[in-house]
N, C-alpha and C. Protein backbone atom coordinates (compact mmCIF):
# COMPACT_ATOMS: atom_id res chain seq x y z
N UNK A 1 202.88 3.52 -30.44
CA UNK A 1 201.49 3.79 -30.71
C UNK A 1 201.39 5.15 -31.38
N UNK A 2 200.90 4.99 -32.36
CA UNK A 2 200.25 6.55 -33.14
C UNK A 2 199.17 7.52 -32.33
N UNK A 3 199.67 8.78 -32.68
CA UNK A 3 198.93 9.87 -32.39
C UNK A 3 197.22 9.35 -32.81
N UNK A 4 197.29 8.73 -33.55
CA UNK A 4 195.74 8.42 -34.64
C UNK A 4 194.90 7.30 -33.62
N UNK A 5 195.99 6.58 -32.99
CA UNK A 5 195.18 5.39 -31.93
C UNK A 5 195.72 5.56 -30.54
N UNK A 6 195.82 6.84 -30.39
CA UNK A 6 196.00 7.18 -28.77
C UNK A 6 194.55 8.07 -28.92
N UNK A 7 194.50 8.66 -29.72
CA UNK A 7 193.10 9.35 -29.85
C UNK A 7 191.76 8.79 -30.16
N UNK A 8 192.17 7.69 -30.48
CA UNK A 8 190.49 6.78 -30.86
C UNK A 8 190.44 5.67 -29.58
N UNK A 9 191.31 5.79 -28.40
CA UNK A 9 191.48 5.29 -27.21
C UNK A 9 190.70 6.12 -26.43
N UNK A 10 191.01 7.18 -26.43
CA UNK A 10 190.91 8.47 -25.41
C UNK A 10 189.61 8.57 -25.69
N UNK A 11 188.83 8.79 -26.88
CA UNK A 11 187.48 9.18 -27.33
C UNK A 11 186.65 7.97 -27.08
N UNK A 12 186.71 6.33 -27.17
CA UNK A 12 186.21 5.27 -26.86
C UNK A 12 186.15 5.51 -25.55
N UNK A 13 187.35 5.91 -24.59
CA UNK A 13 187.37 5.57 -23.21
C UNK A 13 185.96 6.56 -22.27
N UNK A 14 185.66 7.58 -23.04
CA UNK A 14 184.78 8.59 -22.44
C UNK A 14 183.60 8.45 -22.75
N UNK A 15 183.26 7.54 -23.79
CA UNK A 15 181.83 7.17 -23.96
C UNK A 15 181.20 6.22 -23.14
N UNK A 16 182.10 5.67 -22.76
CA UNK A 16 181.80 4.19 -21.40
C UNK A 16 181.01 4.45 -20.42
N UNK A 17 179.71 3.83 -20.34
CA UNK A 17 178.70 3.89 -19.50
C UNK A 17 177.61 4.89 -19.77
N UNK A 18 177.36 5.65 -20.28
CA UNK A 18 176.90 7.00 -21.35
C UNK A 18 175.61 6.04 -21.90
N UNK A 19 175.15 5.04 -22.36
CA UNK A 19 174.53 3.86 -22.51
C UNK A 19 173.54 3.43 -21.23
N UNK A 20 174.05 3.39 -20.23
CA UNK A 20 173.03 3.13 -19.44
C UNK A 20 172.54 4.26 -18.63
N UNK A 21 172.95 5.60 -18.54
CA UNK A 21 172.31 6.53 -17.89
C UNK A 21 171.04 7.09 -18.93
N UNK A 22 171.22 6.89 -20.39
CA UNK A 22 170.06 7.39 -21.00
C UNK A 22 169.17 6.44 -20.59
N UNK A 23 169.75 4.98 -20.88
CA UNK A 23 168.54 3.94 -20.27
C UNK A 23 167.97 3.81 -19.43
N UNK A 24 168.86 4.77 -18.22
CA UNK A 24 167.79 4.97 -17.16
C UNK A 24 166.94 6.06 -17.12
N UNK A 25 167.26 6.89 -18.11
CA UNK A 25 166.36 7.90 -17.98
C UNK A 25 165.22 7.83 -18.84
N UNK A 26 165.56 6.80 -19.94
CA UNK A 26 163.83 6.56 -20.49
C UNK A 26 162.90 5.55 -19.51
N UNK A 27 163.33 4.67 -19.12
CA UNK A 27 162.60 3.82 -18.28
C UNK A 27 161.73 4.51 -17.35
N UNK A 28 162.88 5.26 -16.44
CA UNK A 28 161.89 6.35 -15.95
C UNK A 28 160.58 7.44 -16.16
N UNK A 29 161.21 7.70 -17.56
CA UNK A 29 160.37 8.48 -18.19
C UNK A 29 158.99 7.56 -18.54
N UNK A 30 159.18 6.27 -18.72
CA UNK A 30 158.64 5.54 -19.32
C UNK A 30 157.45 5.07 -18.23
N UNK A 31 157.90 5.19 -17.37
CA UNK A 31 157.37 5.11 -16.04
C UNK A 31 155.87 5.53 -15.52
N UNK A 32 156.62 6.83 -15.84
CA UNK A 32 155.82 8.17 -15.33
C UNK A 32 154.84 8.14 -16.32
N UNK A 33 155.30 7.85 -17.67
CA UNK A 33 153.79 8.38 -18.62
C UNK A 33 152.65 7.17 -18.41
N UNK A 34 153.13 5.94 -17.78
CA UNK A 34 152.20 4.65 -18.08
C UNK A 34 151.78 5.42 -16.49
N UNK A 35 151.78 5.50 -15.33
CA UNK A 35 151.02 6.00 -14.49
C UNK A 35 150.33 7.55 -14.79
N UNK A 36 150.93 7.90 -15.59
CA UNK A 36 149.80 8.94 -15.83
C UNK A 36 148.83 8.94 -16.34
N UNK A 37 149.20 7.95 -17.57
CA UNK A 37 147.93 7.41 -18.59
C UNK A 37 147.06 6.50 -17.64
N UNK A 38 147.61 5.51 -16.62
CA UNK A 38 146.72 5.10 -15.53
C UNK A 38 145.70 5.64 -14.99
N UNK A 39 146.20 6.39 -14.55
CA UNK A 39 145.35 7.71 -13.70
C UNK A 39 144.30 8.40 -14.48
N UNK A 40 144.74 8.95 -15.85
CA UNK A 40 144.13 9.70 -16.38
C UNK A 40 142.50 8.56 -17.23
N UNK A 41 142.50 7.47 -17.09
CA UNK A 41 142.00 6.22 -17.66
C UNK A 41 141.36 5.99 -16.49
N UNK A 42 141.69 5.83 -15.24
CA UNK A 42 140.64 5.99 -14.21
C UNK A 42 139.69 6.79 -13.96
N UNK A 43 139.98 7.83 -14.41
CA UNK A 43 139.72 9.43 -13.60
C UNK A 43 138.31 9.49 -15.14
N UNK A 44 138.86 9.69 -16.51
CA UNK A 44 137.65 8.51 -17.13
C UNK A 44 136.97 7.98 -17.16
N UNK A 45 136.83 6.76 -16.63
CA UNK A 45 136.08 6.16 -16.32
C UNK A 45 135.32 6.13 -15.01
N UNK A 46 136.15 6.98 -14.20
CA UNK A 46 134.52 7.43 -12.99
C UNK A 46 133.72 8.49 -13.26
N UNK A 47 134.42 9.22 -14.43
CA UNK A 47 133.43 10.34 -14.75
C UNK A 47 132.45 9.53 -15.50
N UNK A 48 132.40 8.51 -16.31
CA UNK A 48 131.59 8.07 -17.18
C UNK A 48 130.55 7.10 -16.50
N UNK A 49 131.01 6.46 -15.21
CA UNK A 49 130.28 5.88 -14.01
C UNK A 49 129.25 6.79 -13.08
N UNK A 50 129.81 8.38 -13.05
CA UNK A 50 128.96 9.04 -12.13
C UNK A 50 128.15 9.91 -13.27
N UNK A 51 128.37 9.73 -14.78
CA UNK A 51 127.04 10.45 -15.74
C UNK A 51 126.19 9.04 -15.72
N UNK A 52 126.62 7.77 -15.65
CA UNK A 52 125.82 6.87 -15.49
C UNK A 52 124.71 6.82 -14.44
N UNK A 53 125.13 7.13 -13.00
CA UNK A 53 124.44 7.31 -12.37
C UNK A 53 123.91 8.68 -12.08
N UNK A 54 123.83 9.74 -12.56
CA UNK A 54 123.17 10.88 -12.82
C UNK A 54 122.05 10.38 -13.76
N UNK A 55 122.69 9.71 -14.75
CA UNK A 55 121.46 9.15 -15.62
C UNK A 55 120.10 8.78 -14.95
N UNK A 56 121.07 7.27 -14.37
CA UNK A 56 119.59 6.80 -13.62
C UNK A 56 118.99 7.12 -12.59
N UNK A 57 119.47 7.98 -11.90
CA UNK A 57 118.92 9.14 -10.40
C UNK A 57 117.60 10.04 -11.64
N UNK A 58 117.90 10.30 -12.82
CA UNK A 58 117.25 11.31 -13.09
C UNK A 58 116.24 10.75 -13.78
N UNK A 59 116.45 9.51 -14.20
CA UNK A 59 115.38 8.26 -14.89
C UNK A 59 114.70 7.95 -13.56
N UNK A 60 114.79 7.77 -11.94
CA UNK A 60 113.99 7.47 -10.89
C UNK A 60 113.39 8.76 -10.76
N UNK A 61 113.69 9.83 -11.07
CA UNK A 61 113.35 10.93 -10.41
C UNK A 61 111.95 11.01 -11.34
N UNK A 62 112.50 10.66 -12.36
CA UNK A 62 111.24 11.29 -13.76
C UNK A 62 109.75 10.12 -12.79
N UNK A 63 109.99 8.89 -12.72
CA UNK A 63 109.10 8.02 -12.05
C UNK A 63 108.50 8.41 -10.55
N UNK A 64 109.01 9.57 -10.51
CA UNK A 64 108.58 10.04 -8.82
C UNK A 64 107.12 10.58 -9.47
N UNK A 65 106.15 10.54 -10.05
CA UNK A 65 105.34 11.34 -10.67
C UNK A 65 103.91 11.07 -10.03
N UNK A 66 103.39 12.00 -9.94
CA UNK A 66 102.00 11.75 -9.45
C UNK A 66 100.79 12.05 -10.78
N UNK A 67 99.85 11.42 -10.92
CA UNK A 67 98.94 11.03 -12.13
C UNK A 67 97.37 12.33 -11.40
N UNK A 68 97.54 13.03 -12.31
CA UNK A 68 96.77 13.87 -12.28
C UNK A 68 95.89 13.95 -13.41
N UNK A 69 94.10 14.21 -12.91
CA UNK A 69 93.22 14.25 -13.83
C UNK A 69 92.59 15.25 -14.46
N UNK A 70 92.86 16.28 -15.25
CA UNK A 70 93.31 17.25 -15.42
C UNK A 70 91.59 17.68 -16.69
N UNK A 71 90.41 18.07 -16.28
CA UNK A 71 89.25 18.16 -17.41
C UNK A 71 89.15 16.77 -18.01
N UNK A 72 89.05 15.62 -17.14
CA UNK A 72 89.19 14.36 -17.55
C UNK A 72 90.24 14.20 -18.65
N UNK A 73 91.44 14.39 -18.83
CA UNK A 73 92.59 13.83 -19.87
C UNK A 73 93.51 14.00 -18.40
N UNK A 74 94.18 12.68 -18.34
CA UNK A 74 95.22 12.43 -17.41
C UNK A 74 96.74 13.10 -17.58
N UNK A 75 97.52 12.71 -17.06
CA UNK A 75 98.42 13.84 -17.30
C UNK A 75 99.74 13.27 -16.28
N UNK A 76 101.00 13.37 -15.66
CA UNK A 76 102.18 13.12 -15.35
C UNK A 76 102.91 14.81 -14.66
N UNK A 77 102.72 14.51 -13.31
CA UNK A 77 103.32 16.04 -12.64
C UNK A 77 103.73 15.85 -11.60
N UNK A 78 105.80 15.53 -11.82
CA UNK A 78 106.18 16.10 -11.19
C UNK A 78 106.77 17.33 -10.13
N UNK A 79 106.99 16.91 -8.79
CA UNK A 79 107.22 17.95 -7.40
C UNK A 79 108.55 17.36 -7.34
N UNK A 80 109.18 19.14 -6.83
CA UNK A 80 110.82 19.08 -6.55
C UNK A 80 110.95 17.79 -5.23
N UNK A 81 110.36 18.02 -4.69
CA UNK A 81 110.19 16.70 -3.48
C UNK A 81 110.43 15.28 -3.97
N UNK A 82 109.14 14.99 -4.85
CA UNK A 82 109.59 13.77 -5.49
C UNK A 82 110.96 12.74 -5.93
N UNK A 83 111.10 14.10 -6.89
CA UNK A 83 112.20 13.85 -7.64
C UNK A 83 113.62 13.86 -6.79
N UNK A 84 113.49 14.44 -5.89
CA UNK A 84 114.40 14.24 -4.87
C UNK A 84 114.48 13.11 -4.32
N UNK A 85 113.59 12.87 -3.38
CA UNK A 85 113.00 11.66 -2.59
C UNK A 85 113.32 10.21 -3.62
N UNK A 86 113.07 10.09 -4.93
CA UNK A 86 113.62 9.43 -5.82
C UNK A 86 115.20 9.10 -5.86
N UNK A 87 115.63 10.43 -6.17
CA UNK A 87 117.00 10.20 -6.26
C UNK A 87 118.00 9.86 -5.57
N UNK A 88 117.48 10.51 -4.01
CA UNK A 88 118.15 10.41 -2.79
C UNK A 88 118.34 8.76 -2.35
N UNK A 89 117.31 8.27 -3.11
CA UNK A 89 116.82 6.59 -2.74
C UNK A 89 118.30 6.00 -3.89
N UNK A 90 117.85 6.60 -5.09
CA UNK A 90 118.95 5.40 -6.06
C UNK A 90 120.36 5.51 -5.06
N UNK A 91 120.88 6.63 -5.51
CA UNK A 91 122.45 7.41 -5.30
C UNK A 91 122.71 6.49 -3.99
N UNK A 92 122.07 6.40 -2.93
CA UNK A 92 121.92 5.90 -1.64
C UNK A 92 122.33 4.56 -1.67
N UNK A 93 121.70 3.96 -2.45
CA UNK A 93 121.48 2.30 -3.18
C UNK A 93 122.85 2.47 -3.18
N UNK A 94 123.18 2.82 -4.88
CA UNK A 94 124.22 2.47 -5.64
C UNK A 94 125.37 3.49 -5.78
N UNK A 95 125.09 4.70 -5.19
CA UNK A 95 126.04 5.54 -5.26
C UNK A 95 127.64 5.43 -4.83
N UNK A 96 128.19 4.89 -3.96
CA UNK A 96 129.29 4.81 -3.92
C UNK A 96 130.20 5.87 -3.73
N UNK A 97 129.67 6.20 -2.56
CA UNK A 97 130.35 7.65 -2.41
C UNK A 97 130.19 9.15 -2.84
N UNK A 98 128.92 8.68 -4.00
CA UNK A 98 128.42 9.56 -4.72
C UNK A 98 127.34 10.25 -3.98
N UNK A 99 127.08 12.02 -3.89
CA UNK A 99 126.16 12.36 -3.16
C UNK A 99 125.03 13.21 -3.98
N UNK A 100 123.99 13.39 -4.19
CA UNK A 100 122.95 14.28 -5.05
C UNK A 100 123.43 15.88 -4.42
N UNK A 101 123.59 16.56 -5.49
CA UNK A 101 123.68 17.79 -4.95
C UNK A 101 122.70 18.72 -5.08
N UNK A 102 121.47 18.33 -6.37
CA UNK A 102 120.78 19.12 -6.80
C UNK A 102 119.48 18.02 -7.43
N UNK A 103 118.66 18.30 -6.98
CA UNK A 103 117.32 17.17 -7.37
C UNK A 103 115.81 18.17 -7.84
N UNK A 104 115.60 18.43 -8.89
CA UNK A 104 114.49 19.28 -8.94
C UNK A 104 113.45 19.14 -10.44
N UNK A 105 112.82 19.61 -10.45
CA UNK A 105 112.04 19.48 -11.57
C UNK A 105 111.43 20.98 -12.23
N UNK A 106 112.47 21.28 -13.57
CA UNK A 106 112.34 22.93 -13.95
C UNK A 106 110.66 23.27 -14.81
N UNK A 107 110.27 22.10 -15.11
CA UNK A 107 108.85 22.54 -15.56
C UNK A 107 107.18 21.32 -15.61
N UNK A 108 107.58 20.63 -14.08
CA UNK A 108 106.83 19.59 -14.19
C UNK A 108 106.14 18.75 -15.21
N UNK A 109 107.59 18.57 -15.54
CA UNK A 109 107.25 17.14 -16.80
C UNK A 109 108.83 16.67 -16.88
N UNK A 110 109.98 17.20 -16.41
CA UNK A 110 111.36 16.96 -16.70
C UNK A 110 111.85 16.80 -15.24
N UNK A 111 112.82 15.69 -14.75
CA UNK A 111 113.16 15.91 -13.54
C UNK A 111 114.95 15.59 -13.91
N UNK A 112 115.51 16.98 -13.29
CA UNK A 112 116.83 17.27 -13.41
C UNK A 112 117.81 17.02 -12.18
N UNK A 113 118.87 16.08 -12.35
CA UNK A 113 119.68 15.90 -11.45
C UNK A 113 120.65 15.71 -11.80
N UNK A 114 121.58 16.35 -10.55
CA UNK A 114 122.93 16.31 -10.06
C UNK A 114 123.71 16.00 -9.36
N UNK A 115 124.84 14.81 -9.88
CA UNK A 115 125.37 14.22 -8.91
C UNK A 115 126.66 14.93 -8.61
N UNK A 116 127.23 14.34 -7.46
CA UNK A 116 128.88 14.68 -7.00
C UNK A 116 129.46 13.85 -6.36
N UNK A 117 130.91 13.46 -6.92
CA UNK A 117 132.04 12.52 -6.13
C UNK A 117 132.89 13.09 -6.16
N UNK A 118 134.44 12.25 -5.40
CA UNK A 118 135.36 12.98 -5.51
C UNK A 118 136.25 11.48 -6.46
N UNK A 119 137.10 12.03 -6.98
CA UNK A 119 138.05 10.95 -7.83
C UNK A 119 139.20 11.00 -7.12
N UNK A 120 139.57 10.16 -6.66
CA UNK A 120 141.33 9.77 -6.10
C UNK A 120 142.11 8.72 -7.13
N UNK A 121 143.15 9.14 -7.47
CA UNK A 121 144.12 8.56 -8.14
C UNK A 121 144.84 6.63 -7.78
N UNK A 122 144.27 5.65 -8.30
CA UNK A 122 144.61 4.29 -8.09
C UNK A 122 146.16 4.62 -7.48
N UNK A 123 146.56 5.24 -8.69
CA UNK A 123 148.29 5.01 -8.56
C UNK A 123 149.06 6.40 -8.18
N UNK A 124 149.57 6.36 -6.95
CA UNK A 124 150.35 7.94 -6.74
C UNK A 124 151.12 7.94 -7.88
N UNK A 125 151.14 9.65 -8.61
CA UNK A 125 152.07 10.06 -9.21
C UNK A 125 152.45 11.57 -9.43
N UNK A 126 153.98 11.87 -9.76
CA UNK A 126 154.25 12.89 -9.25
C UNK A 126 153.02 14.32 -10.03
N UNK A 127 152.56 14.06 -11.04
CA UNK A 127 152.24 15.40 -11.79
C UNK A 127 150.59 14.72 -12.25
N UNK A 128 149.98 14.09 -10.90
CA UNK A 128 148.43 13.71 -11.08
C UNK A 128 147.99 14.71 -9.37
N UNK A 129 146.96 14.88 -9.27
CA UNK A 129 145.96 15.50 -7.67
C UNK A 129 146.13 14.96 -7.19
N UNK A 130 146.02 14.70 -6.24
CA UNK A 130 145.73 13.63 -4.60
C UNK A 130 144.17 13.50 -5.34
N UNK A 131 142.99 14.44 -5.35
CA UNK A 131 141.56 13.84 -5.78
C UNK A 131 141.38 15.38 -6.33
N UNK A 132 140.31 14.43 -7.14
CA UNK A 132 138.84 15.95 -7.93
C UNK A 132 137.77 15.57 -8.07
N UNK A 133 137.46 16.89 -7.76
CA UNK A 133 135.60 16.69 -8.02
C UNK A 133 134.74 16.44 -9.04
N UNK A 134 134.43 15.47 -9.13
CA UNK A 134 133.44 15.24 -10.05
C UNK A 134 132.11 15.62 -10.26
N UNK A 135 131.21 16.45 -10.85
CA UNK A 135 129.68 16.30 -11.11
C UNK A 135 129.30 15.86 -12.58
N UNK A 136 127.92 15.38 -12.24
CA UNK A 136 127.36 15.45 -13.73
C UNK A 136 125.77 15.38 -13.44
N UNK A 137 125.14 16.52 -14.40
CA UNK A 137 123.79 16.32 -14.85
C UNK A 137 122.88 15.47 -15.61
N UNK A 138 121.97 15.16 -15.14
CA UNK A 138 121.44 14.33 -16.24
C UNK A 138 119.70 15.05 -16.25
N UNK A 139 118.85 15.29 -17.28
CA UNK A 139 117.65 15.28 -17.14
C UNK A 139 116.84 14.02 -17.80
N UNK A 140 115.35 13.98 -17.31
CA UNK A 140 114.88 12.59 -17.87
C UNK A 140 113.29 13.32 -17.99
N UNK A 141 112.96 13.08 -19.20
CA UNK A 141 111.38 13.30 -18.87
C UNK A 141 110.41 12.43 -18.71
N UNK A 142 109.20 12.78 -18.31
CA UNK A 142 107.60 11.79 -18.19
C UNK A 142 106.96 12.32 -18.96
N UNK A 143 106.47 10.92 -19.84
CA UNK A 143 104.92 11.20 -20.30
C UNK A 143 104.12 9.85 -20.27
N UNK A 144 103.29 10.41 -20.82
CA UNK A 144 101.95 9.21 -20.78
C UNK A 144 101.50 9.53 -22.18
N UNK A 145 101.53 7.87 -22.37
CA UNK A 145 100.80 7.87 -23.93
C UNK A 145 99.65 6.82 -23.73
């Protein structure tokens, strides 16, 4: 046997198996990014579920309104009460864990609210929270035409 094919023996023989440890290390890798993108696609979409319901807490709140006759021309005036008492009712309904943190009305005609949840992760993974907090505002106004 030649020096030339004792050496293309020796160099074949050390590459052996070298093939499946990368393969395991993309799979893995491969792993990790589809649960992260999981997570991060959840975590998404409850934020876009709890501006939804900020929305409509702040669309009940605007309807908390009391009709005032104001030099005979009528008129729409909301109270921080109301708009609370409103919201406290939807969130309650449909909230889902979701709690009002802030229910008020900054110039009686707009009623402003704020919701809060917490987000927990569908799928454990190593480099996602255990949970986070979520808020979101929404304002809604009243009028009368």
């Amino acid at each position: 046997m030649s020096v030339r094919a004792r050496l293309r023996t020796a160099v074949a023989g050390d590459e052996e198996g070298s093939i499946l440890i990368l393969t395991l290390g993309y799979a893995v890798l491969a792993i990790a990014v589809i649960l992260v993108c999981l997570d991060a696609t959840s975590l998404y979409l409850a934020q876009k579920r709890l501006d939804a319901l900020a929305d409509a807490a702040a669309l009940a709140g605007a309807d908390g309104f009391t009709l005032v006759v104001d030099e005979g021309e009528p008129r729409a005036e909301l109270s921080d009460d109301g708009v609370r008492e409103q919201a406290d009712a939807l969130v309650g309904d449909v909230g889902e864990g979701a709690s009002v943190v802030e229910a008020g009305t900054p110039d009686g005609v707009s009623a402003r609210v704020t919701v809060a949840a917490t987000w927990r992760p569908p799928v454990i993974a190593l480099f996602v929270p255990e949970g986070v907090a979520l808020q979101a505002t929404a304002t809604s106004r009243t009028a009368l035409r």
